[in-house]
N, C-alpha and C. Protein backbone atom coordinates (compact mmCIF):
# COMPACT_ATOMS: atom_id res chain seq x y z
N UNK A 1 -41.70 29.17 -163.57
CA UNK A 1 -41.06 28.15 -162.76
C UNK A 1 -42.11 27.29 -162.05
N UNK A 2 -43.13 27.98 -161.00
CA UNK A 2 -44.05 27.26 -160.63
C UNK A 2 -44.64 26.71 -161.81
N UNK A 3 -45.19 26.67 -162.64
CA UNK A 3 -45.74 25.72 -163.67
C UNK A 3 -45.03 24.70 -164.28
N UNK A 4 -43.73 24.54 -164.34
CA UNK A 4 -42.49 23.24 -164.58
C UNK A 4 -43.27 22.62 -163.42
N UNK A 5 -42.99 23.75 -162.09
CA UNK A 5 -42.90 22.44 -161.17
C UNK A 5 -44.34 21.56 -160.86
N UNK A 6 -46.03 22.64 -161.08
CA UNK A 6 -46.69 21.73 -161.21
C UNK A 6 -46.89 20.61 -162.14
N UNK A 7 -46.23 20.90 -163.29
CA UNK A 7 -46.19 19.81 -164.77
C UNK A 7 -45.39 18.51 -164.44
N UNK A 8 -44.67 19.08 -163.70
CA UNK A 8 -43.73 17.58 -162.95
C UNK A 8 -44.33 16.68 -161.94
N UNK A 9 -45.50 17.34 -161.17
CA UNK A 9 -45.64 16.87 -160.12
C UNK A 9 -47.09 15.91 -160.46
N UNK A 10 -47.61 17.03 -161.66
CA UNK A 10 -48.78 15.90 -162.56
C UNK A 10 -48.29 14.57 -162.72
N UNK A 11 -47.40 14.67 -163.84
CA UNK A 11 -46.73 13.82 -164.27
C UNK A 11 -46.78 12.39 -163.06
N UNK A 12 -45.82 12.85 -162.09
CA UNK A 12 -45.27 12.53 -161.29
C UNK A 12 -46.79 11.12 -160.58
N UNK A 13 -47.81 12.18 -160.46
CA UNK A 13 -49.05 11.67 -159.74
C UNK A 13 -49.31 10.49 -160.92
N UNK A 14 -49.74 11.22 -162.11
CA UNK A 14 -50.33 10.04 -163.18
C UNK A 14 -49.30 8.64 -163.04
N UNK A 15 -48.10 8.85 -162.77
CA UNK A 15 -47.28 7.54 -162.78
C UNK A 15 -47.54 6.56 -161.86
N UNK A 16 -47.79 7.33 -160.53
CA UNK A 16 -47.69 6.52 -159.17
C UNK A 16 -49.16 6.04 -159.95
N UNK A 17 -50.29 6.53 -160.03
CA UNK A 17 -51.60 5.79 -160.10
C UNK A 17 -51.70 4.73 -161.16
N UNK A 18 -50.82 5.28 -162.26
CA UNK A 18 -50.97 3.68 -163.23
C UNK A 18 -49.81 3.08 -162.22
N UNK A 19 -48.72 3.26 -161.59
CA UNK A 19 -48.71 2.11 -160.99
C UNK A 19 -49.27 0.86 -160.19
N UNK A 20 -50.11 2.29 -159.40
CA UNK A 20 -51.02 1.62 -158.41
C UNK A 20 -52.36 0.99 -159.13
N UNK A 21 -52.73 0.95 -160.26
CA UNK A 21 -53.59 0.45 -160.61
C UNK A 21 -53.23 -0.79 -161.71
N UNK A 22 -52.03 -0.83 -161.95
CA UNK A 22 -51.26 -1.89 -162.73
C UNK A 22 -50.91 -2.90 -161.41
N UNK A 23 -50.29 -2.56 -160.73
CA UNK A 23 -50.09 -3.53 -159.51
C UNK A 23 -50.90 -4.39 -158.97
N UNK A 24 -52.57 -3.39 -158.75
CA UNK A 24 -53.57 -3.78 -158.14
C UNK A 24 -53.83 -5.31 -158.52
N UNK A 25 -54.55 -6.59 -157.81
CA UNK A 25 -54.74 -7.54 -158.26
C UNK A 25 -56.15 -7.74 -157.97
N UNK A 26 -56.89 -8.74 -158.69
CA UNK A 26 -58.16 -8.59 -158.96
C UNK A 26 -58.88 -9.32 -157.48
N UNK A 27 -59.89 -8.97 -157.53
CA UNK A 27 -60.05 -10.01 -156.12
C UNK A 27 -61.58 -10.34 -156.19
N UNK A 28 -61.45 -11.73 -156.37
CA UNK A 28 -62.69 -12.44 -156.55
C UNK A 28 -62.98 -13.55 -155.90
N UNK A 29 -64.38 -14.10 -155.60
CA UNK A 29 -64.09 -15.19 -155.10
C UNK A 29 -64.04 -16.39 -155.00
N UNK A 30 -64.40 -17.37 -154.92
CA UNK A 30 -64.38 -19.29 -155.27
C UNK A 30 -65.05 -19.16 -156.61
N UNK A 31 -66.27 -18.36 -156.82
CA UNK A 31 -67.27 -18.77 -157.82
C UNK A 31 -66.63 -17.76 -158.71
N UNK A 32 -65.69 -17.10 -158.61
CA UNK A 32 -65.00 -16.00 -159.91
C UNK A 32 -65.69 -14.89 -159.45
N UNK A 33 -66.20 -14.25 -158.77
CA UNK A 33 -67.25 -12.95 -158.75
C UNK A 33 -66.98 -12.03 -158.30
N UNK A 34 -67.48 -10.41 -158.15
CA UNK A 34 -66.46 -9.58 -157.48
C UNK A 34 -67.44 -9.14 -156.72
N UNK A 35 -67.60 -8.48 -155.26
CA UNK A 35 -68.70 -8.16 -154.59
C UNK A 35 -68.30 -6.47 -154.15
N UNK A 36 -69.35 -5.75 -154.45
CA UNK A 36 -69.48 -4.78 -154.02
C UNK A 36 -70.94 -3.92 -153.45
N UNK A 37 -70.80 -2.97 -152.87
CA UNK A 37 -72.17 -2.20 -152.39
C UNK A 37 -71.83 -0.86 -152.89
N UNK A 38 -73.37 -0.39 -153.47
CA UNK A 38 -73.24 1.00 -153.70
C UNK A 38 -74.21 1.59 -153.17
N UNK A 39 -74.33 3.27 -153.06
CA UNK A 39 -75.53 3.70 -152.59
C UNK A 39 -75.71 4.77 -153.00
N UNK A 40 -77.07 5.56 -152.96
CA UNK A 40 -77.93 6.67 -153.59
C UNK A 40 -78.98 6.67 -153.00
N UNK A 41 -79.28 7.72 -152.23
CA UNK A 41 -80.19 8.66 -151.48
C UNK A 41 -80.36 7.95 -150.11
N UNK A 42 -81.75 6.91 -150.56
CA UNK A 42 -81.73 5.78 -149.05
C UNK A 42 -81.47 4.16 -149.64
N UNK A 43 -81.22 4.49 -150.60
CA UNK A 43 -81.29 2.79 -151.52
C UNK A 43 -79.56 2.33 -151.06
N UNK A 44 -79.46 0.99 -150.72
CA UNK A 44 -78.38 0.07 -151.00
C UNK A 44 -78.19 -0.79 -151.67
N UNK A 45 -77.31 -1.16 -152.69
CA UNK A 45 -77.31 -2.36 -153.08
C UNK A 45 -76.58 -3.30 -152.98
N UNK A 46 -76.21 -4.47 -153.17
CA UNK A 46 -75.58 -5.05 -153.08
C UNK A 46 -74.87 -6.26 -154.40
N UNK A 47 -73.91 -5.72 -154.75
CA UNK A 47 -73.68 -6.47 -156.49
C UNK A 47 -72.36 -7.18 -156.36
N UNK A 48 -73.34 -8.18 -157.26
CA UNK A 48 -72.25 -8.95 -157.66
C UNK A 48 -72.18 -9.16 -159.12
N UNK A 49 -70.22 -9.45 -159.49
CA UNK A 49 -70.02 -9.14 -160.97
C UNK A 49 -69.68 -10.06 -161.62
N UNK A 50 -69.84 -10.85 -162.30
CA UNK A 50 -68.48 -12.42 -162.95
C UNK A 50 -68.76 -11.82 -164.27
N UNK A 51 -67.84 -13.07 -164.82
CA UNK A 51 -67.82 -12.74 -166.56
C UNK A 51 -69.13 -13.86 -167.05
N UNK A 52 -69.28 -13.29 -168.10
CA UNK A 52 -70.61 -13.85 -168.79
C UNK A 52 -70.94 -13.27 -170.20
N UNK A 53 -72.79 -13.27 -170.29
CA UNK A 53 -73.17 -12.92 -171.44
C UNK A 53 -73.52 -11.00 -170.96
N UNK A 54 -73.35 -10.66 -170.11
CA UNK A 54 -74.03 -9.75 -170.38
C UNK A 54 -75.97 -9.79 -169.71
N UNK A 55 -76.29 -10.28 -169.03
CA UNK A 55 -77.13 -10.39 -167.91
C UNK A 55 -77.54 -10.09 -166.79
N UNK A 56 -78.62 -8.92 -166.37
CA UNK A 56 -78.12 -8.12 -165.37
C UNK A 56 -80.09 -8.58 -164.70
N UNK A 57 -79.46 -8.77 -163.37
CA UNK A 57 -80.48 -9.11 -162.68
C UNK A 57 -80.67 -8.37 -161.49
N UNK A 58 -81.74 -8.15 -161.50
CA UNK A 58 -82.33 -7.17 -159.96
C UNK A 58 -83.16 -7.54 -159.29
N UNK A 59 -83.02 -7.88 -158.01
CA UNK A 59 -83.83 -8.76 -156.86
C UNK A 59 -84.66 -9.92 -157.62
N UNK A 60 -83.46 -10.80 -158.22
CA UNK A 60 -84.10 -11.96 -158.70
C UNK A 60 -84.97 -11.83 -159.65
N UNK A 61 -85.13 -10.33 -160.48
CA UNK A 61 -85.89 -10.26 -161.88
C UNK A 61 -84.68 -9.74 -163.15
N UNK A 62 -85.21 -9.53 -164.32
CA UNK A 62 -84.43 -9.28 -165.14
C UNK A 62 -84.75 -7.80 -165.19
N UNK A 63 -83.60 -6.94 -165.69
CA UNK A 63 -83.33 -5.37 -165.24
C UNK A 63 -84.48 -4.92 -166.30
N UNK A 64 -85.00 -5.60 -167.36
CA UNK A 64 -86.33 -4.78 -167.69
C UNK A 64 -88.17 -4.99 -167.29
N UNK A 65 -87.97 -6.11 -166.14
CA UNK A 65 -88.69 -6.19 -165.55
C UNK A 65 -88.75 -5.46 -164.15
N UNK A 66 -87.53 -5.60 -163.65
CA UNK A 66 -87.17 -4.25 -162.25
C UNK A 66 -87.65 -2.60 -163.03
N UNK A 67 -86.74 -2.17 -163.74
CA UNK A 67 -86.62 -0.80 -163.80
C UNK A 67 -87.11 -0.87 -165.38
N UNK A 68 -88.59 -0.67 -165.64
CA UNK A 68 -89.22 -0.41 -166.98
C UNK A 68 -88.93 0.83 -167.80
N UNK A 69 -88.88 1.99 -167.04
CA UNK A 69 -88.07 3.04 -167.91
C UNK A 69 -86.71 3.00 -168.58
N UNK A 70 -87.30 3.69 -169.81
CA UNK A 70 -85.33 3.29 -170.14
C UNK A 70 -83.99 4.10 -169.53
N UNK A 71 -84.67 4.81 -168.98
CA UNK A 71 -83.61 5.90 -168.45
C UNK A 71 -83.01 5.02 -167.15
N UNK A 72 -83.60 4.48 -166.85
CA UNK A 72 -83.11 3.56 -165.56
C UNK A 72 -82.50 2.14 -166.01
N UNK A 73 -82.57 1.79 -167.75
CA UNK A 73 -81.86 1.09 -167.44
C UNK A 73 -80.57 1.31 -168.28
N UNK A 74 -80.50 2.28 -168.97
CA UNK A 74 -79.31 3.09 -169.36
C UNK A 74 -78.50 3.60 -167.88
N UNK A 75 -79.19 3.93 -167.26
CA UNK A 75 -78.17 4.29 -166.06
C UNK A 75 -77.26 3.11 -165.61
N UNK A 76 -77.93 1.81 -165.38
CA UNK A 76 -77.00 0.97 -165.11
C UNK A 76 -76.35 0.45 -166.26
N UNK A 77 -76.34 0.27 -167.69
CA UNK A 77 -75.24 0.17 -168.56
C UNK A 77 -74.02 1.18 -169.10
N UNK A 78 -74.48 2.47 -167.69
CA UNK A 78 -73.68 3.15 -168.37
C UNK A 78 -71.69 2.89 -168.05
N UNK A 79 -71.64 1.98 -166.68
CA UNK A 79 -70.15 1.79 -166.24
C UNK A 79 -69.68 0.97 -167.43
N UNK A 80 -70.52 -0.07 -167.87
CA UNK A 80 -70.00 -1.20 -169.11
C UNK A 80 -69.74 0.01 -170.44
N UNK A 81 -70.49 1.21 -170.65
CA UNK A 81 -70.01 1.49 -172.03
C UNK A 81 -68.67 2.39 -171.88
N UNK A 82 -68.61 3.20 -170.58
CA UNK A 82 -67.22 3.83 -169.98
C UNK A 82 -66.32 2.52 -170.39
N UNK A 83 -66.15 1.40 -169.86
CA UNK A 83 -65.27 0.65 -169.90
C UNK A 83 -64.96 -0.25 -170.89
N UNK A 84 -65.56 0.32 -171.88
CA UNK A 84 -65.67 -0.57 -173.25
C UNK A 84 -66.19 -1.98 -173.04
N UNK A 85 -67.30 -2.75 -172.02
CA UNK A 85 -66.84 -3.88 -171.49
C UNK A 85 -68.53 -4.29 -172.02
N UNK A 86 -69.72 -3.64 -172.42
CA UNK A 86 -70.88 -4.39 -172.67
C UNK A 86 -70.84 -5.09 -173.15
N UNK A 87 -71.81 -6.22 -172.44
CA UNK A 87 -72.22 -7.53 -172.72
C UNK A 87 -71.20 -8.48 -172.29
N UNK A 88 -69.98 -8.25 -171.31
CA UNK A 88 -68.60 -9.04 -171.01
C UNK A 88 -69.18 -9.60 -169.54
N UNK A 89 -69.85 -9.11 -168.81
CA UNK A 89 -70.63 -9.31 -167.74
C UNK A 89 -71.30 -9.52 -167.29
N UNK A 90 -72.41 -10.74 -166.28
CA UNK A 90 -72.96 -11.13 -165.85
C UNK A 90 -73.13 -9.87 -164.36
N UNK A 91 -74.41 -9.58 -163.71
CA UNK A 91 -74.31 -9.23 -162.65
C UNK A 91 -75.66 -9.27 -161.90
N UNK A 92 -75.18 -9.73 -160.79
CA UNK A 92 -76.69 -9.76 -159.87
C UNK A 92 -76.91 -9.29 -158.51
N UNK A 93 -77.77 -8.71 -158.32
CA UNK A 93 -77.68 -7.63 -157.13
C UNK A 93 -79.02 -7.50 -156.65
N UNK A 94 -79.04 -6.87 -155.10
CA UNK A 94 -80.11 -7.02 -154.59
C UNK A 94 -80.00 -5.56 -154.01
N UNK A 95 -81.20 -5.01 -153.88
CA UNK A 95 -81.42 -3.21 -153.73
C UNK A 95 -82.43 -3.44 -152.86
N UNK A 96 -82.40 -2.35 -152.00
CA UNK A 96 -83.60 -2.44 -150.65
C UNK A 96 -83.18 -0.82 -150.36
N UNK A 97 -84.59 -0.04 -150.10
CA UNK A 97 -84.69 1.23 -149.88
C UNK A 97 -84.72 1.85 -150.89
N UNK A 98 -85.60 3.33 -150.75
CA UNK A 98 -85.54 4.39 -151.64
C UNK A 98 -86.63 4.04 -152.65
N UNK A 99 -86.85 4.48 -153.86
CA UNK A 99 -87.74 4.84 -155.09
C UNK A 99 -86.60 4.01 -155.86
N UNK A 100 -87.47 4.25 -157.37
CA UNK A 100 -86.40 3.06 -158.57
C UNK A 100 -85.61 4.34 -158.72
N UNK A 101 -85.39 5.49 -159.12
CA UNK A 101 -84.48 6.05 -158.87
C UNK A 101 -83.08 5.93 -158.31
N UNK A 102 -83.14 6.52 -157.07
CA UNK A 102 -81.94 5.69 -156.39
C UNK A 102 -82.08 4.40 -156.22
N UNK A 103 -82.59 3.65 -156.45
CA UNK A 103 -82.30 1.99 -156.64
C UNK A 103 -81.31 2.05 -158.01
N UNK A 104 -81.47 2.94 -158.85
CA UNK A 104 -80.66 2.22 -160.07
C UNK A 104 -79.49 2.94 -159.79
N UNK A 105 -79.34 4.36 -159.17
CA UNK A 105 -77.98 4.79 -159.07
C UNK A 105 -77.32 4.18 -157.68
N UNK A 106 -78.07 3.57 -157.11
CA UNK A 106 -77.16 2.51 -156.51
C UNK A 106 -76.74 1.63 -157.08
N UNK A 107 -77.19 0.91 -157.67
CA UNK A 107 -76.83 -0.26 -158.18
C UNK A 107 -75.76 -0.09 -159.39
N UNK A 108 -76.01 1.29 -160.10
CA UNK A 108 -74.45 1.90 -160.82
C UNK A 108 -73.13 1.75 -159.79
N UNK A 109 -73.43 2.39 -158.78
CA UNK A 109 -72.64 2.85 -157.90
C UNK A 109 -71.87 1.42 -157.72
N UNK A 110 -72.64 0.47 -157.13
CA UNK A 110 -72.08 -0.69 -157.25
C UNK A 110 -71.57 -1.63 -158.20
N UNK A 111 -72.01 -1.41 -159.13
CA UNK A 111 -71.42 -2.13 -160.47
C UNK A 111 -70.32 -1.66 -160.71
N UNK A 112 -70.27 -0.38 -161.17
CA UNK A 112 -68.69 0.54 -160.76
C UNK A 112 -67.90 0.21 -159.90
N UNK A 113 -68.19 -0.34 -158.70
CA UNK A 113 -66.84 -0.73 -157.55
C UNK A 113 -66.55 -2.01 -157.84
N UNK A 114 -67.55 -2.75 -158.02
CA UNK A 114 -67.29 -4.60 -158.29
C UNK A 114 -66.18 -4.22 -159.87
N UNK A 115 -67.19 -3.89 -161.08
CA UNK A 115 -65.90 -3.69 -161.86
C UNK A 115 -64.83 -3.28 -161.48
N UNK A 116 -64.19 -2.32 -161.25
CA UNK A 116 -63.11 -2.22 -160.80
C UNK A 116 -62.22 -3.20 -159.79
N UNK A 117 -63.17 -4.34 -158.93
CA UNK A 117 -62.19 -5.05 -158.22
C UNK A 117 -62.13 -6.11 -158.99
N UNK A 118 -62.72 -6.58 -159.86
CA UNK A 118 -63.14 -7.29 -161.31
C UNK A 118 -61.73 -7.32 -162.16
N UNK A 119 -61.47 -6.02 -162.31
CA UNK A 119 -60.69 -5.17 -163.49
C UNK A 119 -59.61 -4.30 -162.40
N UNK A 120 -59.01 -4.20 -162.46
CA UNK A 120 -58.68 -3.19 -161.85
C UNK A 120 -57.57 -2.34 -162.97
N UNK A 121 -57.73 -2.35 -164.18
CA UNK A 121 -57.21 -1.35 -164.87
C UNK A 121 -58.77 -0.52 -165.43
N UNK A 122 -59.79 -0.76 -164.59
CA UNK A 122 -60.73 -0.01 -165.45
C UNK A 122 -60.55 1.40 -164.21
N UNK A 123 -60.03 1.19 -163.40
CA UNK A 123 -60.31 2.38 -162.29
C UNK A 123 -59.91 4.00 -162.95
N UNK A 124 -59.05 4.01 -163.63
CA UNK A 124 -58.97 5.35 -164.24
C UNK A 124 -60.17 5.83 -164.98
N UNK A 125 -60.67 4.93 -165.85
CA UNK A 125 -61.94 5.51 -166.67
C UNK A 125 -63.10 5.46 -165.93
N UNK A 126 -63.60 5.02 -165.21
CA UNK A 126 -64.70 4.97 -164.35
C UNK A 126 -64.39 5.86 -163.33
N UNK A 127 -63.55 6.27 -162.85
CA UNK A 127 -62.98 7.30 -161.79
C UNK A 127 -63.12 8.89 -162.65
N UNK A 128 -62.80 8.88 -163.82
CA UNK A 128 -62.80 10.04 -164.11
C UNK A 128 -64.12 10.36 -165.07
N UNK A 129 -65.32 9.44 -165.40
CA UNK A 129 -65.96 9.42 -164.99
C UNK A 129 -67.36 10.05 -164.42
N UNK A 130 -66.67 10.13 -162.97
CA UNK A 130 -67.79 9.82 -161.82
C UNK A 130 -68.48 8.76 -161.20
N UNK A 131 -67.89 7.87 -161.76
CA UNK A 131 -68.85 6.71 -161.42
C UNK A 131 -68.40 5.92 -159.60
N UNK A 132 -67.42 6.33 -159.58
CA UNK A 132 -67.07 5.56 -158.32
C UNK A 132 -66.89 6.70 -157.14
N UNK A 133 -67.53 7.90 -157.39
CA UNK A 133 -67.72 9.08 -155.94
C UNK A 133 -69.47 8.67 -155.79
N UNK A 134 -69.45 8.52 -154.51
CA UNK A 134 -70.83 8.27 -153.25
C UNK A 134 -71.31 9.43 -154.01
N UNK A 135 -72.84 9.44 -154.52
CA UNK A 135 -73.47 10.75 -154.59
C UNK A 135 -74.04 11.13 -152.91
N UNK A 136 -73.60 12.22 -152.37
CA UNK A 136 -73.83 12.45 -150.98
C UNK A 136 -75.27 13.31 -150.97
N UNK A 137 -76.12 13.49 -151.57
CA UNK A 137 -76.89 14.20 -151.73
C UNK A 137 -78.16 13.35 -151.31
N UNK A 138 -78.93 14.02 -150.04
CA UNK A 138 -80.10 13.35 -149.83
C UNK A 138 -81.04 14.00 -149.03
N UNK A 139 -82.61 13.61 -148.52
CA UNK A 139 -83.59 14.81 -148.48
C UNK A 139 -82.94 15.43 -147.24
N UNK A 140 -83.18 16.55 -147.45
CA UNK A 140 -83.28 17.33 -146.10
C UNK A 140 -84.36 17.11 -145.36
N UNK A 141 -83.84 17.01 -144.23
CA UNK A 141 -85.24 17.09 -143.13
C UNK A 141 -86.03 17.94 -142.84
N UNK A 142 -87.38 17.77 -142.25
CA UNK A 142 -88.42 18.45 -141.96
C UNK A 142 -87.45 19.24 -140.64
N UNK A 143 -88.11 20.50 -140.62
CA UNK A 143 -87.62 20.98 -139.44
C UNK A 143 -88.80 21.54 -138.68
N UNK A 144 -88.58 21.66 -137.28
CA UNK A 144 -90.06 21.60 -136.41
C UNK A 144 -90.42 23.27 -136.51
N UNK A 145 -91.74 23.59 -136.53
CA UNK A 145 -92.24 24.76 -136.76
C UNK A 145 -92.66 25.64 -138.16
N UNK A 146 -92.38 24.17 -139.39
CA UNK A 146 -92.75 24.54 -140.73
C UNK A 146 -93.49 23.26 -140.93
N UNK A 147 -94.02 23.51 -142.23
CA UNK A 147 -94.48 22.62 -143.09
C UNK A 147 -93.72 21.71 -143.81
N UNK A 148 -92.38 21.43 -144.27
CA UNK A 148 -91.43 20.65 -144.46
C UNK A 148 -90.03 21.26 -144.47
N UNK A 149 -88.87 20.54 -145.04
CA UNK A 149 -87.73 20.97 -144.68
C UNK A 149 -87.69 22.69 -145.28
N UNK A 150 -88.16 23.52 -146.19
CA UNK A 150 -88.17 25.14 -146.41
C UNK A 150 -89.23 25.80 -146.04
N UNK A 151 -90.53 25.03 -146.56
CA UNK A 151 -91.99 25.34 -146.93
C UNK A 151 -92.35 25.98 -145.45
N UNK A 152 -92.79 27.77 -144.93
CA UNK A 152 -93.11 27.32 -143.94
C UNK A 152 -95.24 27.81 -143.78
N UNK A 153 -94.95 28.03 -142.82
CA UNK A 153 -96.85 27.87 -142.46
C UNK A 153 -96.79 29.45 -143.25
N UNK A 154 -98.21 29.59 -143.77
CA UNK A 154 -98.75 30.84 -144.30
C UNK A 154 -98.67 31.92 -142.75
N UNK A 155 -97.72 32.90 -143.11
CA UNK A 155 -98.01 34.21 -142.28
C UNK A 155 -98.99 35.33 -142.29
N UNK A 156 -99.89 35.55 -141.58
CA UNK A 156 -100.73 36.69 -141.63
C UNK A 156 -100.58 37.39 -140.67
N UNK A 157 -100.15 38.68 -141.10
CA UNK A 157 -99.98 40.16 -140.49
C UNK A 157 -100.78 40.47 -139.20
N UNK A 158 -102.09 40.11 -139.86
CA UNK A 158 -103.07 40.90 -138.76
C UNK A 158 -104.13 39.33 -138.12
């Protein structure tokens, strides 16, 4: 019986959310664009999304002049291949704080929210995902009486 009733109540959820994400309306602004911020570790960014060729710019350079590894720049094409949408998008964004690391999973982070206010039927696939949960994970602090946040001073006995 309890399992009807959670199967109903699935159900029930998946409906309301394609409603709520069928309803949703896109929200852009004078110039067509969608604005969002994302973030990772100490990095912020700040993105913006329109339609285009497929052009992705980072603090006024092109994303293989910002982030030369490829792993960094696969990270940021990875919301366009979730959403079936590469090369449908133009986006340009500005990142301040942190290592290229979290610079690029910010700037996912944000490409992910602008798409979605862009799109707003992409929110199920990018939601499930991962792409649109805050990674909350960041350094621990030094704490007073060690050598950094675990590491502590060498103990001797005698």
């Amino acid at each position: 019986m309890t399992e009807a009733v959670n199967e109903t109540m699935k159900e029930a959820l998946e409906k309301v959310e394609t409603v709520a994400t069928a309803t949703a309306e896109p929200q852009k602004d004078a110039l067509g664009r969608s604005y969002a911020t994302g973030k990772r570790k100490d990095s912020v960014a700040r993105v913006w999304v329109k339609a285009g060729k497929g052009k992705i710019t980072v603090n006024g350079k092109d994303i293989n002049d910002y982030f030369q590894r490829p792993v960094l720049q696969m990270l940021l094409n990875q919301p366009f291949a979730v959403a079936d949408r590469t090369g449908l998008f133009d986006v340009d964004c500005t990142v301040k704080g942190g290592g290229l690391s979290g610079q690029a999973g910010a700037v996912k982070h944000g490409i992910s929210k602008a798409l979605v206010l862009f799109e707003p039927g992409l929110r199920s696939a990018l939601k499930k995902a991962g792409f649109l949960t805050r990674d909350s994970r960041v350094v621990e602090r030094k704490k007073p009486g060690q050598k950094k946040a675990r590491k502590r001073f060498q103990f001797s006995k005698r």
